[in-house]
PDB file of N, CA and C in Angstrom:
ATOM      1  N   UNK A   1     -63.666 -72.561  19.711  1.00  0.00           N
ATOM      2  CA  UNK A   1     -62.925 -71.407  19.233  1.00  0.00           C
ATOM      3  C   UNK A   1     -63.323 -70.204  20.080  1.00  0.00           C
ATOM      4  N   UNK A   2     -62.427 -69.171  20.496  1.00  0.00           N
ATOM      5  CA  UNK A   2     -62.743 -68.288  21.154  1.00  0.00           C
ATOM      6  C   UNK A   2     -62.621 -66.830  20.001  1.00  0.00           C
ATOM      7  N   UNK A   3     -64.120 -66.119  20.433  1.00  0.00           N
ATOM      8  CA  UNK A   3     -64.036 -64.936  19.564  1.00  0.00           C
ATOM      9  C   UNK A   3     -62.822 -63.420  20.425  1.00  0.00           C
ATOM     10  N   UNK A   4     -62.424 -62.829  19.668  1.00  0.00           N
ATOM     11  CA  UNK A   4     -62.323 -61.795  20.712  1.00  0.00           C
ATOM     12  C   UNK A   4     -62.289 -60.600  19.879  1.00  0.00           C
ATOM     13  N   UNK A   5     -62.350 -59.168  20.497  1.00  0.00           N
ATOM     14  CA  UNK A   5     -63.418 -58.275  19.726  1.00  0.00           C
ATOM     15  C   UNK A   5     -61.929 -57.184  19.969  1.00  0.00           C
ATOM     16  N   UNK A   6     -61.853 -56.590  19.042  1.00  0.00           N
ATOM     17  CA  UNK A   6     -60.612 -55.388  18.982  1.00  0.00           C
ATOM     18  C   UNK A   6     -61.530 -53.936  17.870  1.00  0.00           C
ATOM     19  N   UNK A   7     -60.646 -52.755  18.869  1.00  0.00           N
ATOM     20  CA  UNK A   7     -60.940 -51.882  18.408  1.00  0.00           C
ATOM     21  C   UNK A   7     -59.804 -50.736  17.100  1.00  0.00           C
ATOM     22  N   UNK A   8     -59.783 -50.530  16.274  1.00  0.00           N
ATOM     23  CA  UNK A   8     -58.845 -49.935  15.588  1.00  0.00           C
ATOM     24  C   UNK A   8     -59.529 -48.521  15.198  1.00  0.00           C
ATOM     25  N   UNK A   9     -58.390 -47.584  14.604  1.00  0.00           N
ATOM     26  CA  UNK A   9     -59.202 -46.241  14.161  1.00  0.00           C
ATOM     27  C   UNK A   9     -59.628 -46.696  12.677  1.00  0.00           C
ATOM     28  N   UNK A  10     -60.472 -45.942  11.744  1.00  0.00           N
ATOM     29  CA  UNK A  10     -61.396 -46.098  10.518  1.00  0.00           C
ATOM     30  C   UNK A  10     -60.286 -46.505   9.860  1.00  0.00           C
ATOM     31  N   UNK A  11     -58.987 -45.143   9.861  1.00  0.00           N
ATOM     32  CA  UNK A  11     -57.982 -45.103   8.842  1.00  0.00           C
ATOM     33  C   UNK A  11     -57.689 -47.134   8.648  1.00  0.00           C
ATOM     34  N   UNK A  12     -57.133 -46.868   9.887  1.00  0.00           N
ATOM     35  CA  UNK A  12     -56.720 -48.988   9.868  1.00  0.00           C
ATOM     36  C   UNK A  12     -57.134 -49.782   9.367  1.00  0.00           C
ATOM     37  N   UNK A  13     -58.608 -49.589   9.877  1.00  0.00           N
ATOM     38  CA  UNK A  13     -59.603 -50.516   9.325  1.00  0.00           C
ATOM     39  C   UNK A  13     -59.594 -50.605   7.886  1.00  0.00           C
ATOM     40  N   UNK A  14     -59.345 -49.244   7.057  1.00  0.00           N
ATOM     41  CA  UNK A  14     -59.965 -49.198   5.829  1.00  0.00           C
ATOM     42  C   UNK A  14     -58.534 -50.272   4.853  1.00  0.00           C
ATOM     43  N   UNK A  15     -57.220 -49.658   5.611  1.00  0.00           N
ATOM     44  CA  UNK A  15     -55.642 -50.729   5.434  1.00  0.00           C
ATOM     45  C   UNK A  15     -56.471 -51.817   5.302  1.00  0.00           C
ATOM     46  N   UNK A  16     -56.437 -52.161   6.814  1.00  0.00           N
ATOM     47  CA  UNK A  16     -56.927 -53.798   6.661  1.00  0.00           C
ATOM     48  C   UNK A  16     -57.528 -54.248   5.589  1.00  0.00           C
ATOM     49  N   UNK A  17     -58.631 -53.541   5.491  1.00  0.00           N
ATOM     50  CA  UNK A  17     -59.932 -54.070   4.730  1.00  0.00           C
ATOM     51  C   UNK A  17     -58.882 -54.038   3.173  1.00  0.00           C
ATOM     52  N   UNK A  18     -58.026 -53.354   2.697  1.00  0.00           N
ATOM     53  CA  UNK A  18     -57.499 -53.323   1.256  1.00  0.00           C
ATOM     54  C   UNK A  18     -56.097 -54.476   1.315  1.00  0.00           C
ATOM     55  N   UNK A  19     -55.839 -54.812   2.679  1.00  0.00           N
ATOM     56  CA  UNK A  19     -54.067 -55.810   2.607  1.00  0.00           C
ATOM     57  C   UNK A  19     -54.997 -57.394   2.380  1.00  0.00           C
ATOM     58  N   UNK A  20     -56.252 -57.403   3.107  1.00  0.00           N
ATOM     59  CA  UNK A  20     -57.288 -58.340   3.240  1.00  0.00           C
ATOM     60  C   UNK A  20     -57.604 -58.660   1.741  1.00  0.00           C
ATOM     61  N   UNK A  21     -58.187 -58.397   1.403  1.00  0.00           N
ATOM     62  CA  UNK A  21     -58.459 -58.186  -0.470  1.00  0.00           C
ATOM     63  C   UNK A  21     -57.312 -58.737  -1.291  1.00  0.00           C
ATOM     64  N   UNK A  22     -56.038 -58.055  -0.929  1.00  0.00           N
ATOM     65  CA  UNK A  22     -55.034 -58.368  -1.715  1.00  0.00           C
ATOM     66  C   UNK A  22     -54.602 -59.794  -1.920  1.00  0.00           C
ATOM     67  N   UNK A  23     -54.877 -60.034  -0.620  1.00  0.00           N
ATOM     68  CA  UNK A  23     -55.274 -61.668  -0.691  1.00  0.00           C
ATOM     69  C   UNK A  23     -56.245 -62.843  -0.523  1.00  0.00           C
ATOM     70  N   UNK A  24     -57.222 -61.690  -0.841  1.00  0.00           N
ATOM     71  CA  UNK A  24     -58.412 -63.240  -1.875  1.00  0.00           C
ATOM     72  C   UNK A  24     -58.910 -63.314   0.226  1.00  0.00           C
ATOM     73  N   UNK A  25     -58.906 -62.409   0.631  1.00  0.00           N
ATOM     74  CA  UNK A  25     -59.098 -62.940   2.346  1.00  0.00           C
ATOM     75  C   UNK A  25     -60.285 -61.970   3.036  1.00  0.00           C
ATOM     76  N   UNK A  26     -61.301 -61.954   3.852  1.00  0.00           N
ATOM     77  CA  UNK A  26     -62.085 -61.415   4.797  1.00  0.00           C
ATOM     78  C   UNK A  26     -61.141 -60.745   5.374  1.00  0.00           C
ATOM     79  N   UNK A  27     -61.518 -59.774   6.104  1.00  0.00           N
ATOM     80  CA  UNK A  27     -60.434 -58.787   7.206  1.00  0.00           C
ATOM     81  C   UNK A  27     -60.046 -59.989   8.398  1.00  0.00           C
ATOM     82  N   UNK A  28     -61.595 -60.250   8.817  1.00  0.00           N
ATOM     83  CA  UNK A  28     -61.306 -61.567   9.768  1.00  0.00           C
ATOM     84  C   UNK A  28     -60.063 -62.400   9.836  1.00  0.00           C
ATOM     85  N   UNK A  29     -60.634 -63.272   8.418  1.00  0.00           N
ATOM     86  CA  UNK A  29     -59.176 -64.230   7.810  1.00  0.00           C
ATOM     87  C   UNK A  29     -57.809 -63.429   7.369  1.00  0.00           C
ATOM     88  N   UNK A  30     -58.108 -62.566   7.560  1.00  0.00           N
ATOM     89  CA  UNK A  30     -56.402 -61.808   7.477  1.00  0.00           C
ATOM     90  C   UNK A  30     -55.660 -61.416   8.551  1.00  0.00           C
ATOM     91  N   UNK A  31     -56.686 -60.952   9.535  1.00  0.00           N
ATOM     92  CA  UNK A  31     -56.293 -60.768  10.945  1.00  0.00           C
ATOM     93  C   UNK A  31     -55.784 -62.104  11.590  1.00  0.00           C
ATOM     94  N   UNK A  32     -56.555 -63.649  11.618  1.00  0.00           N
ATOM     95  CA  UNK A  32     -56.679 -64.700  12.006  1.00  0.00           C
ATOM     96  C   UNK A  32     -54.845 -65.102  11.406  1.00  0.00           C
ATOM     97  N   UNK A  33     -55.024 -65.115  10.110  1.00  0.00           N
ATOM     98  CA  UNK A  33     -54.223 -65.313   9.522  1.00  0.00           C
ATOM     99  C   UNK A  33     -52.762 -64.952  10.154  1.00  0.00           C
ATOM    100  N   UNK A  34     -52.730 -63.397  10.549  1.00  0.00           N
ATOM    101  CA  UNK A  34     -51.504 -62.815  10.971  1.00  0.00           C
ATOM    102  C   UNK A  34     -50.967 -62.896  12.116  1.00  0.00           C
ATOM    103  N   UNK A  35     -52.378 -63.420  12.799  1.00  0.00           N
ATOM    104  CA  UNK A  35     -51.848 -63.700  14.671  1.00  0.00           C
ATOM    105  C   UNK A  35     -51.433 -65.219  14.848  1.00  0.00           C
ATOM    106  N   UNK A  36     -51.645 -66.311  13.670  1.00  0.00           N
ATOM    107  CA  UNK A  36     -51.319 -67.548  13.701  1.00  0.00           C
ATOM    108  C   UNK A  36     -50.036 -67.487  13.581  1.00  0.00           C
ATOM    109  N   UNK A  37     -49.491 -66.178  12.428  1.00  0.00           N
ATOM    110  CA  UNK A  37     -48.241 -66.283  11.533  1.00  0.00           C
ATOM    111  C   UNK A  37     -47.638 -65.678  12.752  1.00  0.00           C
ATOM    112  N   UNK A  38     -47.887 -64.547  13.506  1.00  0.00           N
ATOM    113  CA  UNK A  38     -47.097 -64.219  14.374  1.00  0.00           C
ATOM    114  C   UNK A  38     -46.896 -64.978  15.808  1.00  0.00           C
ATOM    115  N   UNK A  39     -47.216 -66.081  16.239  1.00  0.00           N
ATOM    116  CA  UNK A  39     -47.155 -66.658  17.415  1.00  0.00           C
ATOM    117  C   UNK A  39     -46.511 -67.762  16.778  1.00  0.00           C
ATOM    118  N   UNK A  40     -46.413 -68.181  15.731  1.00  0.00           N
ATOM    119  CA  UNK A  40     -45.467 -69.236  15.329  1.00  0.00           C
ATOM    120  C   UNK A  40     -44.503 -69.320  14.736  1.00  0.00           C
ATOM    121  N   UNK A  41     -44.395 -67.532  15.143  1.00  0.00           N
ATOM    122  CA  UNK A  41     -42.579 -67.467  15.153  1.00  0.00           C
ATOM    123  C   UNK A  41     -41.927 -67.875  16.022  1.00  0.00           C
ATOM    124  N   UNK A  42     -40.365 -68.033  15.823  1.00  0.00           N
ATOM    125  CA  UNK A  42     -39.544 -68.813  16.982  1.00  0.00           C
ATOM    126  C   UNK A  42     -39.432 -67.583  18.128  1.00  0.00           C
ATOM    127  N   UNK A  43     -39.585 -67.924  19.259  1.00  0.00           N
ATOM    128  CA  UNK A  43     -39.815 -67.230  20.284  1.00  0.00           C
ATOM    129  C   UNK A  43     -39.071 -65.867  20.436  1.00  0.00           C
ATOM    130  N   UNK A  44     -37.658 -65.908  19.916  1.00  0.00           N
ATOM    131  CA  UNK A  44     -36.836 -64.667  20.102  1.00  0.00           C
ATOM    132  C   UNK A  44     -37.762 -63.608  18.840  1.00  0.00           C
ATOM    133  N   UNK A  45     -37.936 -64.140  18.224  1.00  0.00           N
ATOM    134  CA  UNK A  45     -38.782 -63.217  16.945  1.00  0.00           C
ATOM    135  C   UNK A  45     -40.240 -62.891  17.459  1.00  0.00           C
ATOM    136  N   UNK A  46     -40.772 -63.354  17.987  1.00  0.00           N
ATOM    137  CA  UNK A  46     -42.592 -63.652  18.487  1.00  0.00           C
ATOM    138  C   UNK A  46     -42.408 -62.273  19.912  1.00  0.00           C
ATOM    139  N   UNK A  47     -41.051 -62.798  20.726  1.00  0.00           N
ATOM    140  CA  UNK A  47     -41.056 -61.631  21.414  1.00  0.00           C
ATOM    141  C   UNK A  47     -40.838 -60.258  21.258  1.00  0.00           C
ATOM    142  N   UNK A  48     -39.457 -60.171  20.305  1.00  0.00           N
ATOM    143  CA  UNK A  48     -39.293 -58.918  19.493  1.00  0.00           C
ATOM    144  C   UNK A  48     -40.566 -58.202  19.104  1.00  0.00           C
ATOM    145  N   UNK A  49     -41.505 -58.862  18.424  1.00  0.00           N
ATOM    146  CA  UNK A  49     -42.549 -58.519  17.981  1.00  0.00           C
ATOM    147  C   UNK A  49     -43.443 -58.012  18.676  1.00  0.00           C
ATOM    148  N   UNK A  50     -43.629 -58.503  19.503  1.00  0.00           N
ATOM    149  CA  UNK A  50     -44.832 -58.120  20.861  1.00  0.00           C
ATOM    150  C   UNK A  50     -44.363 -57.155  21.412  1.00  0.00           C
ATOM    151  N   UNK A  51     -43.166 -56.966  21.346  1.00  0.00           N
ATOM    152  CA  UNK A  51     -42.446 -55.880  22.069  1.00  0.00           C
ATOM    153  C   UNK A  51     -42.269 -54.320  21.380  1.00  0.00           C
ATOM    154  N   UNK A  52     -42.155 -54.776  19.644  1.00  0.00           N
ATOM    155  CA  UNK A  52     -43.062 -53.655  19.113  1.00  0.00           C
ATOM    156  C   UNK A  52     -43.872 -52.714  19.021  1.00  0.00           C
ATOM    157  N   UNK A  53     -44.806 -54.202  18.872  1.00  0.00           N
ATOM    158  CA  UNK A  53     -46.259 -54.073  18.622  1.00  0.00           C
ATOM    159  C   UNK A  53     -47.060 -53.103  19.994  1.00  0.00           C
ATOM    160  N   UNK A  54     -46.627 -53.782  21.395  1.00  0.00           N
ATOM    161  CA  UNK A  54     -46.858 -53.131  22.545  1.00  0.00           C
ATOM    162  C   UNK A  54     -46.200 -51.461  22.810  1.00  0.00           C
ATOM    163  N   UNK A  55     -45.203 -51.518  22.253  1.00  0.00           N
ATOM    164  CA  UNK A  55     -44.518 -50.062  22.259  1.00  0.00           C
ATOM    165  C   UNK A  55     -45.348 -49.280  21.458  1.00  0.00           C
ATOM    166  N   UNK A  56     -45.172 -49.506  20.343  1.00  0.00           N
ATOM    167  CA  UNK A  56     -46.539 -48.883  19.383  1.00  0.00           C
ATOM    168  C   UNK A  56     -47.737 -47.694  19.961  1.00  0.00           C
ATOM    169  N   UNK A  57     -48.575 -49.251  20.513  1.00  0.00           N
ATOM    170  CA  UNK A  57     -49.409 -48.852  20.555  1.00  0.00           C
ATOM    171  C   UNK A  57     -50.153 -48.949  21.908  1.00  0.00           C
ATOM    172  N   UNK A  58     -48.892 -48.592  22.891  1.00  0.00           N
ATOM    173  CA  UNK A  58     -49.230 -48.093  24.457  1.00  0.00           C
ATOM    174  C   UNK A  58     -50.649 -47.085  24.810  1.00  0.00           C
ATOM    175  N   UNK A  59     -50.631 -46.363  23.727  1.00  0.00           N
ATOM    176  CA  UNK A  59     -51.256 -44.919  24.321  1.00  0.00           C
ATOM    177  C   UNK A  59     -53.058 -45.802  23.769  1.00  0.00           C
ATOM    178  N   UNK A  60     -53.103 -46.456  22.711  1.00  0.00           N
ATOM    179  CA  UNK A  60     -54.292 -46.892  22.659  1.00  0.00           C
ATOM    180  C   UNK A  60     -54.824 -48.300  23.812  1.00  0.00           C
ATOM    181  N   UNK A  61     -53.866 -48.886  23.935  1.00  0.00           N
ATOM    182  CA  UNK A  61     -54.096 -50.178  25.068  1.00  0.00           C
ATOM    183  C   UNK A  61     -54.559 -49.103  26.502  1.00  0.00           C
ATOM    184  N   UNK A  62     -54.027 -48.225  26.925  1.00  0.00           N
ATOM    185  CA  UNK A  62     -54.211 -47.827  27.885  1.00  0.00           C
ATOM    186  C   UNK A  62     -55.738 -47.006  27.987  1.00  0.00           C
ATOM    187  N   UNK A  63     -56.097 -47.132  27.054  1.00  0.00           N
ATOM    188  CA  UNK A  63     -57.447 -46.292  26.659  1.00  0.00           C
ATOM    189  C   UNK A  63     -58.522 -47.282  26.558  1.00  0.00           C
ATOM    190  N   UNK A  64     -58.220 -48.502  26.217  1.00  0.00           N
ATOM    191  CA  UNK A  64     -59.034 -49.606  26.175  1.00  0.00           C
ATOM    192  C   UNK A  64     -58.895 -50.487  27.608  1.00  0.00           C
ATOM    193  N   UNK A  65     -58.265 -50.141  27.990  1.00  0.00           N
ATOM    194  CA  UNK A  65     -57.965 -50.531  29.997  1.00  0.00           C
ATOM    195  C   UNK A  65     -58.918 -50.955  30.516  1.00  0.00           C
TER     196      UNK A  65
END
């Protein structure tokens, strides 16, 4: 299994840490959870998504460079 390490602001974290809970889940296992659910969407949806997700949050990827 490969670990990999991400950075978010507190506010997020603290989301996470309460959407995590809501379902009986670790932040870990909720995160794990959501990147399984999102890559095994059918590809036109998986891309949409990434394409989002990347629009989003340009200004922080570029900071983590």
């Amino acid at each position: 299994m490969t670990r990999i390490t991400v950075e978010i602001e507190n506010s997020k974290a603290v989301l996470l840490r309460e959407k995590a809970e809501k379902f009986g889940l670790l932040p870990d296992q909720f995160v794990t959870a959501s990147i399984e659910d999102l890559i095994a969407q059918p590809e036109p949806d998986f891309e949409a998504a990434m394409r989002r997700v990347l629009s989003k949050n340009r200004e922080l990827y570029g900071r983590l460079a």
